[in-house]
PDB file of N, CA and C in Angstrom:
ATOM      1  N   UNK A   1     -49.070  16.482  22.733  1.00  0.00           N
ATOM      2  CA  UNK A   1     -49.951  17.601  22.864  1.00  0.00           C
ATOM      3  C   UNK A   1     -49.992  18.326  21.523  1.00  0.00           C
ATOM      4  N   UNK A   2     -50.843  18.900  20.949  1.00  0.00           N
ATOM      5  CA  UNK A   2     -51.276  19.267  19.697  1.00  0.00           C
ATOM      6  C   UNK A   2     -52.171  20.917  20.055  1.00  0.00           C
ATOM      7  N   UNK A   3     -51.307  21.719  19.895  1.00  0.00           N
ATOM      8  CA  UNK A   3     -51.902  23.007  20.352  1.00  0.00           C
ATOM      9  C   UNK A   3     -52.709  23.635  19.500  1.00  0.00           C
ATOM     10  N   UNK A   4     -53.724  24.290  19.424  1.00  0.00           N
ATOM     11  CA  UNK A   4     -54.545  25.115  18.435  1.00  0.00           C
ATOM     12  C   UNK A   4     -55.101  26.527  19.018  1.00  0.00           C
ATOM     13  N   UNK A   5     -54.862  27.667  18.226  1.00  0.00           N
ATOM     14  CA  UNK A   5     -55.224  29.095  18.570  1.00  0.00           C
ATOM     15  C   UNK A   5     -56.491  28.958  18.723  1.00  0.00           C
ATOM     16  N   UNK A   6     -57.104  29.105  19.439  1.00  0.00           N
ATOM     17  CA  UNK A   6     -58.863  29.158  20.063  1.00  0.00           C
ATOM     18  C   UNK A   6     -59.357  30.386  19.190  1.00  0.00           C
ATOM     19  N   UNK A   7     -58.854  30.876  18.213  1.00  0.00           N
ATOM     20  CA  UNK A   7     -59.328  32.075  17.470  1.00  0.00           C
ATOM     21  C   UNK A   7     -59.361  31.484  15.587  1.00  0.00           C
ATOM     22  N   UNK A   8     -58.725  30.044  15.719  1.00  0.00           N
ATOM     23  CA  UNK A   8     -58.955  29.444  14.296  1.00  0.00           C
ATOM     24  C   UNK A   8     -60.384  29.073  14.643  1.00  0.00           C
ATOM     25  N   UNK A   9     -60.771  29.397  12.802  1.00  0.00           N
ATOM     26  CA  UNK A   9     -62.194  28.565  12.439  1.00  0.00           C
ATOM     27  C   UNK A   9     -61.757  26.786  12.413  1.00  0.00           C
ATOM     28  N   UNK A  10     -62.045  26.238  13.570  1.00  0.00           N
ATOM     29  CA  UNK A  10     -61.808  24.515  13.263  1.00  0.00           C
ATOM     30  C   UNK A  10     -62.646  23.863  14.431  1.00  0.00           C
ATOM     31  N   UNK A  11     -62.742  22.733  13.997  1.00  0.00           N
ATOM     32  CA  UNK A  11     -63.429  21.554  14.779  1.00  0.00           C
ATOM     33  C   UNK A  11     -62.177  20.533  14.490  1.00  0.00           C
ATOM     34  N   UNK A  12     -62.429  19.539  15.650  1.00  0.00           N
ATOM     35  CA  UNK A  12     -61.972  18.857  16.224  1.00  0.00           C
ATOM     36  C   UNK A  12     -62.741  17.296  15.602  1.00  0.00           C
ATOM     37  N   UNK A  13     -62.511  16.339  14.601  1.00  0.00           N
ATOM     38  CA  UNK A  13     -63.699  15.643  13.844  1.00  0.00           C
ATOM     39  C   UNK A  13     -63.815  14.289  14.882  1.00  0.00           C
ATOM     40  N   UNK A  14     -61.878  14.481  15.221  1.00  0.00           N
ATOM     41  CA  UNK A  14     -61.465  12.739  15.488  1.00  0.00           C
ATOM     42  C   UNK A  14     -60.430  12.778  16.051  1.00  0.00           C
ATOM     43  N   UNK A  15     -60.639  11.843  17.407  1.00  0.00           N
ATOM     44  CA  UNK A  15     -58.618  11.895  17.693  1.00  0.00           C
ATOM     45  C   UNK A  15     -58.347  10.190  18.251  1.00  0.00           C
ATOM     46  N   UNK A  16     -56.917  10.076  17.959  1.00  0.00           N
ATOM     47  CA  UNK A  16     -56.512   9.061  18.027  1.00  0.00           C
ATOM     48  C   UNK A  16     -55.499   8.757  19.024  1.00  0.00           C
ATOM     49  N   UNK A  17     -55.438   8.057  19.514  1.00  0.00           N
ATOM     50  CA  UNK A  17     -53.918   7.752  20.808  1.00  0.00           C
ATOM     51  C   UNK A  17     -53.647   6.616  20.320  1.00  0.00           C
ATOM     52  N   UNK A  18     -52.398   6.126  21.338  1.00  0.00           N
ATOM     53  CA  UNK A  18     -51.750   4.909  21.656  1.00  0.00           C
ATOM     54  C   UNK A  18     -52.098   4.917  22.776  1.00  0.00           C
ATOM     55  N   UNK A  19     -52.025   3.889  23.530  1.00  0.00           N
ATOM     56  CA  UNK A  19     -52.448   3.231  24.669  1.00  0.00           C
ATOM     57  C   UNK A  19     -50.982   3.987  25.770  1.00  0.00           C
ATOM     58  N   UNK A  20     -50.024   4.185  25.106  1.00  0.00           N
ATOM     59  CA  UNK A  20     -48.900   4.552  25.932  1.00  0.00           C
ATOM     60  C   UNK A  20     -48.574   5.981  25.982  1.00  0.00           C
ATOM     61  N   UNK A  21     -49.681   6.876  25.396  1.00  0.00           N
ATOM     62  CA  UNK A  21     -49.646   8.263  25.052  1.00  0.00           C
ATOM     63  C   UNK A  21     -48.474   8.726  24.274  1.00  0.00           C
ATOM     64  N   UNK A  22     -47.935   8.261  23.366  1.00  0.00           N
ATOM     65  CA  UNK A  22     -46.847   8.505  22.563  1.00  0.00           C
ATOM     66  C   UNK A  22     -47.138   8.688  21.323  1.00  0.00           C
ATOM     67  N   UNK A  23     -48.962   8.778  20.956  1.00  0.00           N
ATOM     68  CA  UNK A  23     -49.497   9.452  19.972  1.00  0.00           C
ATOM     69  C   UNK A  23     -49.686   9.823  19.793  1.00  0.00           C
ATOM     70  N   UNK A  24     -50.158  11.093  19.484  1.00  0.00           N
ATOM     71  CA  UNK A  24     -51.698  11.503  19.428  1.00  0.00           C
ATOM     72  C   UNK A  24     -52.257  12.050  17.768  1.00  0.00           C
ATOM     73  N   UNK A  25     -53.211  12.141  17.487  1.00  0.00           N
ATOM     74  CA  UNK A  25     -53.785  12.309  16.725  1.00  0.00           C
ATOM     75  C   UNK A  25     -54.785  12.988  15.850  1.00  0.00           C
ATOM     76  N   UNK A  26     -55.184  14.188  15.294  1.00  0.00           N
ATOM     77  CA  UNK A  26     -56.646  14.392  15.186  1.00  0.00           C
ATOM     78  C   UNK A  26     -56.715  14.804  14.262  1.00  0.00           C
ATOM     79  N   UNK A  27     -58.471  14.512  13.862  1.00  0.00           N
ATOM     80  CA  UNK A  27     -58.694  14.854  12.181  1.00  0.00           C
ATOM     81  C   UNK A  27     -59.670  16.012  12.521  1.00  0.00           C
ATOM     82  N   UNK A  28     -59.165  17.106  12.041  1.00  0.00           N
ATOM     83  CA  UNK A  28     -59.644  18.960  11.664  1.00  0.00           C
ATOM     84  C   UNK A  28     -60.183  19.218  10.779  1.00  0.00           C
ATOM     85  N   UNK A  29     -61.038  19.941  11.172  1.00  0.00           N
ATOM     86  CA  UNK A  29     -61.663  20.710   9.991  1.00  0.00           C
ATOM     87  C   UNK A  29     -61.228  22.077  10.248  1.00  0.00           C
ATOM     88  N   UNK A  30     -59.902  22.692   9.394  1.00  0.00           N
ATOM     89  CA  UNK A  30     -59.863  23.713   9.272  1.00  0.00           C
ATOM     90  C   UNK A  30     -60.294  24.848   8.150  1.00  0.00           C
ATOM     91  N   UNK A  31     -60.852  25.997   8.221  1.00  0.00           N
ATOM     92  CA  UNK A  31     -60.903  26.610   7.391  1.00  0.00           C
ATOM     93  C   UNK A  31     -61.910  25.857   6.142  1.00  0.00           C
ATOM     94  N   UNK A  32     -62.974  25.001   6.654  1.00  0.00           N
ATOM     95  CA  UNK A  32     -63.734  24.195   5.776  1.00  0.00           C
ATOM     96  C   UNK A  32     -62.515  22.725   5.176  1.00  0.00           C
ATOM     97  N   UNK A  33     -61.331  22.774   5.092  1.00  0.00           N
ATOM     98  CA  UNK A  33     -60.249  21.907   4.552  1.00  0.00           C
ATOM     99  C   UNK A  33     -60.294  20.800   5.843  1.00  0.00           C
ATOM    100  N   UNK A  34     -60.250  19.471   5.628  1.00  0.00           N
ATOM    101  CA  UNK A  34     -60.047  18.417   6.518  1.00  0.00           C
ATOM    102  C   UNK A  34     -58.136  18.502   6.780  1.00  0.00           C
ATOM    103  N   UNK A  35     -57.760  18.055   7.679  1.00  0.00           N
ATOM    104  CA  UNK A  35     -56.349  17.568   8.137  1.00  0.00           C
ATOM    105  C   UNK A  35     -56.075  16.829   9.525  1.00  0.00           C
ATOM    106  N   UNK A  36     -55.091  16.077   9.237  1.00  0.00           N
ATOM    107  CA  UNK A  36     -54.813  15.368  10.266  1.00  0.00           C
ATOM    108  C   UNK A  36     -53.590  15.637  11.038  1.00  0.00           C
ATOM    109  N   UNK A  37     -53.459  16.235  12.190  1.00  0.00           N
ATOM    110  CA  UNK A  37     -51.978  16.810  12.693  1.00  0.00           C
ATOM    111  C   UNK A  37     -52.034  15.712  13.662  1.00  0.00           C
ATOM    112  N   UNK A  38     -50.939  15.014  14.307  1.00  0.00           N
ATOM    113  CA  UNK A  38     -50.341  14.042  14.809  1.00  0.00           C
ATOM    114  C   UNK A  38     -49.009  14.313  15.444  1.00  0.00           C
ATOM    115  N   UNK A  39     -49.160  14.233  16.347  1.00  0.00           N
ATOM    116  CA  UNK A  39     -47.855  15.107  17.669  1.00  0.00           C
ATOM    117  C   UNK A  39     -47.274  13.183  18.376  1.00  0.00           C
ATOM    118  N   UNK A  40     -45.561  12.873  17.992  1.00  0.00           N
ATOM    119  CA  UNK A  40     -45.303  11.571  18.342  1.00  0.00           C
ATOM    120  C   UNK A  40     -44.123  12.064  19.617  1.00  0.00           C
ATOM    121  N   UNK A  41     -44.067  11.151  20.152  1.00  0.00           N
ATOM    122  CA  UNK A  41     -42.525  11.083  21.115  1.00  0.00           C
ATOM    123  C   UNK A  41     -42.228   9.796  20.986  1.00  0.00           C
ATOM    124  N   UNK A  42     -41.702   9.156  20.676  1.00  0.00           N
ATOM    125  CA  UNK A  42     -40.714   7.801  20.391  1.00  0.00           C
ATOM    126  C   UNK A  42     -40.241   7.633  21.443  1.00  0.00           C
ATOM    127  N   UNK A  43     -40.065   6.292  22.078  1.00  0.00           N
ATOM    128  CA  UNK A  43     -38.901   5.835  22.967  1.00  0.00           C
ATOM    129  C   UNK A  43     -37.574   6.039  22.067  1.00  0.00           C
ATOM    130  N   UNK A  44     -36.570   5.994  22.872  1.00  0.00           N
ATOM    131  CA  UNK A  44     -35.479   5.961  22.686  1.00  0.00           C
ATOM    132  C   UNK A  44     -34.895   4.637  22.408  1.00  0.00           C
ATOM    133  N   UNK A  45     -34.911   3.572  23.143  1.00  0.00           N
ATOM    134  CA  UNK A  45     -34.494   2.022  22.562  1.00  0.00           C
ATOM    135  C   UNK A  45     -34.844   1.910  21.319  1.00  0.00           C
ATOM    136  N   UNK A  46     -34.035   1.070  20.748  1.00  0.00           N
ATOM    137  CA  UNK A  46     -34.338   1.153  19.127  1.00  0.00           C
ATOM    138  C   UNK A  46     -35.432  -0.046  19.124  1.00  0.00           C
ATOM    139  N   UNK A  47     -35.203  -1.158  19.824  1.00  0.00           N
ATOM    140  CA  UNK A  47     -36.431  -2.373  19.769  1.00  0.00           C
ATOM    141  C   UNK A  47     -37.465  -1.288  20.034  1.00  0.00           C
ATOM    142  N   UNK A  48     -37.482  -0.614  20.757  1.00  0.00           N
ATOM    143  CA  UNK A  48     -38.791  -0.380  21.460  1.00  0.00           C
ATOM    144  C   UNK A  48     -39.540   0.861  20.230  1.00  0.00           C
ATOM    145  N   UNK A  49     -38.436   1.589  19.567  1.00  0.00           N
ATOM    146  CA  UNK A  49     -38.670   2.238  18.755  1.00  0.00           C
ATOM    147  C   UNK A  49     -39.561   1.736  17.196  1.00  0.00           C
ATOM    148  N   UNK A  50     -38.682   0.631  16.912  1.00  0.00           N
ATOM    149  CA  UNK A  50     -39.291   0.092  15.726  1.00  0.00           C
ATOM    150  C   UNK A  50     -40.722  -0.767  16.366  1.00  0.00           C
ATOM    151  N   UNK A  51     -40.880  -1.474  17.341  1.00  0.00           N
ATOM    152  CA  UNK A  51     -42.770  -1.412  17.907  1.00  0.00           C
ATOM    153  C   UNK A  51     -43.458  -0.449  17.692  1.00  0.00           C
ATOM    154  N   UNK A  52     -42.733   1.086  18.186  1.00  0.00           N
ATOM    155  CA  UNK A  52     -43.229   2.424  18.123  1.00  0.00           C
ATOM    156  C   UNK A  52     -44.152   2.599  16.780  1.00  0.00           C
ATOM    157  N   UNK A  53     -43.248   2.863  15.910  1.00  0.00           N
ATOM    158  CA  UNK A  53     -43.400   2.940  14.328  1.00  0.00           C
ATOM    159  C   UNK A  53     -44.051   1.823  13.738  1.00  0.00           C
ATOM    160  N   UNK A  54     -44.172   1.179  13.803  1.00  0.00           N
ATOM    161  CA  UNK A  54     -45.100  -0.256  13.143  1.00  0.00           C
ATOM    162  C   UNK A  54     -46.670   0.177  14.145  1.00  0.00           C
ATOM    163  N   UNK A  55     -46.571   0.478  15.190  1.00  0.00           N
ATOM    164  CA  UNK A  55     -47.753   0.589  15.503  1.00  0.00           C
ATOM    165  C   UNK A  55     -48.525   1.882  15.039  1.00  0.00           C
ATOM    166  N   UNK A  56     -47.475   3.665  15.250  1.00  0.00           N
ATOM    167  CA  UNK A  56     -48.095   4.565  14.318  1.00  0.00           C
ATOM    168  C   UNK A  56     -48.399   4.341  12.834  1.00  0.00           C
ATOM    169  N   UNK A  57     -47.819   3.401  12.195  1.00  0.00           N
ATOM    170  CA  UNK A  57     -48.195   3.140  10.803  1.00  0.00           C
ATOM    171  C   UNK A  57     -49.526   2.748  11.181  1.00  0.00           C
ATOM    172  N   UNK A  58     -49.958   1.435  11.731  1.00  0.00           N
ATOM    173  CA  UNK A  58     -51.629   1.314  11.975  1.00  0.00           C
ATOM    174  C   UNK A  58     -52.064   2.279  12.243  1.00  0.00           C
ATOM    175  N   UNK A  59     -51.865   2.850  13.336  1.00  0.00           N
ATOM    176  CA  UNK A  59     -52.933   4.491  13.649  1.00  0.00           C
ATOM    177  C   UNK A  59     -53.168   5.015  12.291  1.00  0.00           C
ATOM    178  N   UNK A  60     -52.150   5.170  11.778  1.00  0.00           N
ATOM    179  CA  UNK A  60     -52.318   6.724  10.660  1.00  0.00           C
ATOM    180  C   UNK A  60     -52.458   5.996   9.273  1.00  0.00           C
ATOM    181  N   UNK A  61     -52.499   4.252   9.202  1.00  0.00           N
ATOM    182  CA  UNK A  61     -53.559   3.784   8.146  1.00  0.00           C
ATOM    183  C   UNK A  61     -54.856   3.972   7.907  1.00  0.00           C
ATOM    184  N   UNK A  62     -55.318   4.633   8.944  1.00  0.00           N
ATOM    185  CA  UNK A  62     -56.844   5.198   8.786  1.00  0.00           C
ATOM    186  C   UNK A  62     -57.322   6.419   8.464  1.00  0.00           C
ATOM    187  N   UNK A  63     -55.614   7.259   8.035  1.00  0.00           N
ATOM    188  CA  UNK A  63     -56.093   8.794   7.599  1.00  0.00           C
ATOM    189  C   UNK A  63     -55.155   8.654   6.195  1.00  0.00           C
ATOM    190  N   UNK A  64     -55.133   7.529   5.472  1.00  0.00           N
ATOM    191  CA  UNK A  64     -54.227   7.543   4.503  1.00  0.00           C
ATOM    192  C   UNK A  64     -54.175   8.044   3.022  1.00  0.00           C
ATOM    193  N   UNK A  65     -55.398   8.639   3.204  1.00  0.00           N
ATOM    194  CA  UNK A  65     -56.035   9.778   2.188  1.00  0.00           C
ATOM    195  C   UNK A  65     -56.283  11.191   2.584  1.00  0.00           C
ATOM    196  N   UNK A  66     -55.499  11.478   3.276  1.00  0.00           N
ATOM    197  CA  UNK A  66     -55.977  12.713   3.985  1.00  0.00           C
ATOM    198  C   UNK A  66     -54.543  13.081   3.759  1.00  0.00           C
ATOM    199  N   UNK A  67     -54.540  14.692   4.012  1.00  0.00           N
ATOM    200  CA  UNK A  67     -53.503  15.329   4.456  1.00  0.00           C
ATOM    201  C   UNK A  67     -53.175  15.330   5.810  1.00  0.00           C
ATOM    202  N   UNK A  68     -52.009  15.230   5.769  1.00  0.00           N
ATOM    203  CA  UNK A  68     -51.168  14.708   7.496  1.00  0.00           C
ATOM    204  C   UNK A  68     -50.288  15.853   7.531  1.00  0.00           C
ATOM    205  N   UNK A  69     -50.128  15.970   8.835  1.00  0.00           N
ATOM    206  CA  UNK A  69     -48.864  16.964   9.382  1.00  0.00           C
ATOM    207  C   UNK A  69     -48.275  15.978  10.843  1.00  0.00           C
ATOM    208  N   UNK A  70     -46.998  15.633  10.922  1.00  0.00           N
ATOM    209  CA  UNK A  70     -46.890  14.997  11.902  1.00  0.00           C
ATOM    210  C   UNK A  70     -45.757  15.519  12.228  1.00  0.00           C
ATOM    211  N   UNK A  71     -45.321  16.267  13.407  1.00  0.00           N
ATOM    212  CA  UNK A  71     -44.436  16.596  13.907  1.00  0.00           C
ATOM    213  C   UNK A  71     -44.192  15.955  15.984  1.00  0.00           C
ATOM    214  N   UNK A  72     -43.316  16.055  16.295  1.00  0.00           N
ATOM    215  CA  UNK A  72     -42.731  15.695  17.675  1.00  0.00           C
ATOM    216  C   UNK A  72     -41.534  15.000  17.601  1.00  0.00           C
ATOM    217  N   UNK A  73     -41.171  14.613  18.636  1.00  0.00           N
ATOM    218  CA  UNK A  73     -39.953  13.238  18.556  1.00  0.00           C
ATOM    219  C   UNK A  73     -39.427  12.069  18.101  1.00  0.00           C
ATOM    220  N   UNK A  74     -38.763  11.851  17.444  1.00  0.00           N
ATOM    221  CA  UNK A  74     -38.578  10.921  16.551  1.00  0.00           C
ATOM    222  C   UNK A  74     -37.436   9.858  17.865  1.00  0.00           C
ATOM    223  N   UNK A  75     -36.923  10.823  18.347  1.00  0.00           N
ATOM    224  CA  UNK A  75     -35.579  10.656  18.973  1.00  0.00           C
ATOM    225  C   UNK A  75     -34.722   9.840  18.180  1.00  0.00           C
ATOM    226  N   UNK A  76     -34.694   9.922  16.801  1.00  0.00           N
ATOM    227  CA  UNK A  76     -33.907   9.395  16.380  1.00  0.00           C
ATOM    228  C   UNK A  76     -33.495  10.466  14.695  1.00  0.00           C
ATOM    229  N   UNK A  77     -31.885  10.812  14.715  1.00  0.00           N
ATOM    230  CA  UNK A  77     -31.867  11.603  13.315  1.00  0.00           C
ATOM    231  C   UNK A  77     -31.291  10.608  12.237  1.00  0.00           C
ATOM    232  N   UNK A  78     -31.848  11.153  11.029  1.00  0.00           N
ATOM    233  CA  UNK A  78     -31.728  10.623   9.685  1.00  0.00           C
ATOM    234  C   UNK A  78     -30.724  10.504   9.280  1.00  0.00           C
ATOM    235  N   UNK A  79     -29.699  11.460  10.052  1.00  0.00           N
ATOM    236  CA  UNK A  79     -28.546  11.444   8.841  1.00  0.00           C
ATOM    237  C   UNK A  79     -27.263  12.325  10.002  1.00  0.00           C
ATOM    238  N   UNK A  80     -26.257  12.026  10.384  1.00  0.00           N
ATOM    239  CA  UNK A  80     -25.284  12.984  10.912  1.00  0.00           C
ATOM    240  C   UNK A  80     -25.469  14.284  11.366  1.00  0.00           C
ATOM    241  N   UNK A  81     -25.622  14.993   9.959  1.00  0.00           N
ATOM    242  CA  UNK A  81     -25.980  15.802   9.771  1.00  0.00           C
ATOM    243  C   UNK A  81     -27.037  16.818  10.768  1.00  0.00           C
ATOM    244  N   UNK A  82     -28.095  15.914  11.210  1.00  0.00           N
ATOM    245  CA  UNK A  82     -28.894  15.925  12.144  1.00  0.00           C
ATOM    246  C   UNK A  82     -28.854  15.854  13.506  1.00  0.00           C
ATOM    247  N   UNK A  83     -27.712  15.695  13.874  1.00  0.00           N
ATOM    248  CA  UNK A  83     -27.234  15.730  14.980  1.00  0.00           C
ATOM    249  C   UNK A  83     -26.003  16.191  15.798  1.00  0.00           C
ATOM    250  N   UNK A  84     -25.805  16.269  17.132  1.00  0.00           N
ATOM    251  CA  UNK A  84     -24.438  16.914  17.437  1.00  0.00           C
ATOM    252  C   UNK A  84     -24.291  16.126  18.701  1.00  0.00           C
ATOM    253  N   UNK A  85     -23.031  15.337  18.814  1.00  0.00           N
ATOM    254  CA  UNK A  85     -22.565  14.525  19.994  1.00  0.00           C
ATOM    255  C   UNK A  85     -23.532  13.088  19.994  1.00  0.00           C
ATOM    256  N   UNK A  86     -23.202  12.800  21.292  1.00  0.00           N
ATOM    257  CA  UNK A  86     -23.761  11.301  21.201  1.00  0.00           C
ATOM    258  C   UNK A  86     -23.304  10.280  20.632  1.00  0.00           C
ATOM    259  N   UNK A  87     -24.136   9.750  20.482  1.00  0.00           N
ATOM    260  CA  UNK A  87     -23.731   8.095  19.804  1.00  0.00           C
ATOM    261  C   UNK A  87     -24.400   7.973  18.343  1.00  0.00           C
ATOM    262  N   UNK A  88     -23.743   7.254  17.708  1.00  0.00           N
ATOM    263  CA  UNK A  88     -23.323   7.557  15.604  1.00  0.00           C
ATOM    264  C   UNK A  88     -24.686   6.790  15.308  1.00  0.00           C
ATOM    265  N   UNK A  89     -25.620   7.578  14.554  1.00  0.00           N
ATOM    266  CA  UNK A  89     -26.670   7.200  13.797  1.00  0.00           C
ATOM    267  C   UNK A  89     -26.268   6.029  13.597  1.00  0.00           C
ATOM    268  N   UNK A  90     -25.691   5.222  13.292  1.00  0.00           N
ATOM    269  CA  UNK A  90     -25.202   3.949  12.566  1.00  0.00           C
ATOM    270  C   UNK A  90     -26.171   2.920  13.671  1.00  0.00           C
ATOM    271  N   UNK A  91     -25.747   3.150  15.001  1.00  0.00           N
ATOM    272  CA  UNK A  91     -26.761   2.294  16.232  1.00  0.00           C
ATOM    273  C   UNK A  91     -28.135   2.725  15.585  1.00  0.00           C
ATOM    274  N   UNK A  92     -28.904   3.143  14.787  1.00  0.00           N
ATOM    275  CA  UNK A  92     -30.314   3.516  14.727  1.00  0.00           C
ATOM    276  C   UNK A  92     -30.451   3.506  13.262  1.00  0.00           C
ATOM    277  N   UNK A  93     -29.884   2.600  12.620  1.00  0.00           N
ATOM    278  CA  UNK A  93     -29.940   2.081  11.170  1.00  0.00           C
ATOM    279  C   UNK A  93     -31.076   1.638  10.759  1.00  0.00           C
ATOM    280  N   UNK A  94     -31.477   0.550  11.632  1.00  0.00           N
ATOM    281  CA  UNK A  94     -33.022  -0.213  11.203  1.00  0.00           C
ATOM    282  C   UNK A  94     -34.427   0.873  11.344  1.00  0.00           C
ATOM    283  N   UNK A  95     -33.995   1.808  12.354  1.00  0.00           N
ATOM    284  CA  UNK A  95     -35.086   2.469  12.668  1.00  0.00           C
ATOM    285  C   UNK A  95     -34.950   3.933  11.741  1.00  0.00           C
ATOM    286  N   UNK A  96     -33.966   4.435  11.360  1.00  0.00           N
ATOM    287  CA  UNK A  96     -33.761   5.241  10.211  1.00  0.00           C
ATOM    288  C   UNK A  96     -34.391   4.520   8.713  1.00  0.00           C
ATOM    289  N   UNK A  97     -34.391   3.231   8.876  1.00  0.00           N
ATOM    290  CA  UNK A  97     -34.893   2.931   7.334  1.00  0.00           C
ATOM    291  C   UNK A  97     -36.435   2.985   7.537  1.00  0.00           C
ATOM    292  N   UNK A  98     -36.511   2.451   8.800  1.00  0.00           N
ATOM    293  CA  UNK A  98     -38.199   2.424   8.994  1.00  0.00           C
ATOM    294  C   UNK A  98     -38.824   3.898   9.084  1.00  0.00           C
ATOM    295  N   UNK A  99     -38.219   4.890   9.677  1.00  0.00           N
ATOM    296  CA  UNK A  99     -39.180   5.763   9.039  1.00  0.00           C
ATOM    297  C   UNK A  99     -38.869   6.103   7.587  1.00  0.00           C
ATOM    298  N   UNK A 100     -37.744   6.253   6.842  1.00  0.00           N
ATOM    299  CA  UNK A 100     -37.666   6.531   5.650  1.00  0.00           C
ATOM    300  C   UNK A 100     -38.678   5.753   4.857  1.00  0.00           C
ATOM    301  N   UNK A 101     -39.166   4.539   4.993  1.00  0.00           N
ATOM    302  CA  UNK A 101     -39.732   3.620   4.327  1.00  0.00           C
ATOM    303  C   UNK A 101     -41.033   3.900   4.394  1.00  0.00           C
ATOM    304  N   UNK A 102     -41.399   4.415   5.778  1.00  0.00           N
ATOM    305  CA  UNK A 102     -43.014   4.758   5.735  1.00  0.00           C
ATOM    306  C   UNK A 102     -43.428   6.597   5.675  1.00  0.00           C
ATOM    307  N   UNK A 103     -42.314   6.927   5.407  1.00  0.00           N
ATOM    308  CA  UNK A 103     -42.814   8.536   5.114  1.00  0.00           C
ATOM    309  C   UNK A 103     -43.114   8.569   4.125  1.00  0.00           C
ATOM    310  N   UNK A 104     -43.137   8.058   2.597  1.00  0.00           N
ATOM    311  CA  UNK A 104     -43.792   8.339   1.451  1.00  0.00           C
ATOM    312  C   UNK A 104     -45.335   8.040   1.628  1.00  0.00           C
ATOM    313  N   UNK A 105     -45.412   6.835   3.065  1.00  0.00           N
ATOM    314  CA  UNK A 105     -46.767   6.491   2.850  1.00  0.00           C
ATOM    315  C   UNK A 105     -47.540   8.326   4.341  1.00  0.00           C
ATOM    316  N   UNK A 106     -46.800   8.698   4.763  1.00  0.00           N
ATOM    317  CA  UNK A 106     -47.314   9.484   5.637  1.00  0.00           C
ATOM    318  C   UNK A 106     -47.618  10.438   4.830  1.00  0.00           C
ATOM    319  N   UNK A 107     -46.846  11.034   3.842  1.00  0.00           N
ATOM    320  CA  UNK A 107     -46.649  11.884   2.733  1.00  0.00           C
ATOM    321  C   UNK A 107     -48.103  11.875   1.827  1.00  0.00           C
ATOM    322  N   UNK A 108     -48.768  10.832   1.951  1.00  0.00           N
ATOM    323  CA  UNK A 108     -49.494  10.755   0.779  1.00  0.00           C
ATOM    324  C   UNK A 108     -51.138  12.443   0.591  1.00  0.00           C
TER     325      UNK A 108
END
């Protein structure tokens, strides 16, 4: 879900899903400025996670000149640090590199 104050100047240009609603997507026109805000929830399995992420990389290859804002669930943290209890980032290694690997391209 991707909330917006009904009192911003914006349109709504474009929106995007996954078939499993664990996307979403849309390209704004705010304030005359284009952007793309993108609201994720990740499964939790790490197989199922890294499908996750290989498939938002396609989605958001089509706004890859644009400014992005992507916030929601990763369910997975980067670093210790990021977390409290549970089970040791170390189980979520492959999927910690995979987003590290494609955030410079989300970044762009």
């Amino acid at each position: 879900m991707i909330l917006l104050n009904p009192k911003l100047d914006c349109r709504i240009d474009e929106e995007v899903r996954d078939k499993n609603g664990r996307f979403l997507g849309a390209r704004i026109t705010l304030d005359d400025v284009q952007i793309v805000l993108a609201n994720v929830y990740a499964p939790n399995d790490t197989t199922h996670q890294m499908l996750f992420l290989k498939e938002i990389q396609k989605l958001i290859s089509n706004f890859v000149q644009e400014k992005i804002i992507i916030g929601g669930d990763f369910n997975c943290a980067l670093s210790p640090n990021g977390k409290e209890g549970g089970n040791s980032t170390s189980k979520k290694l492959p999927v910690i590199k995979e987003i590290e690997k494609n955030m410079p391209l989300w970044l762009v």
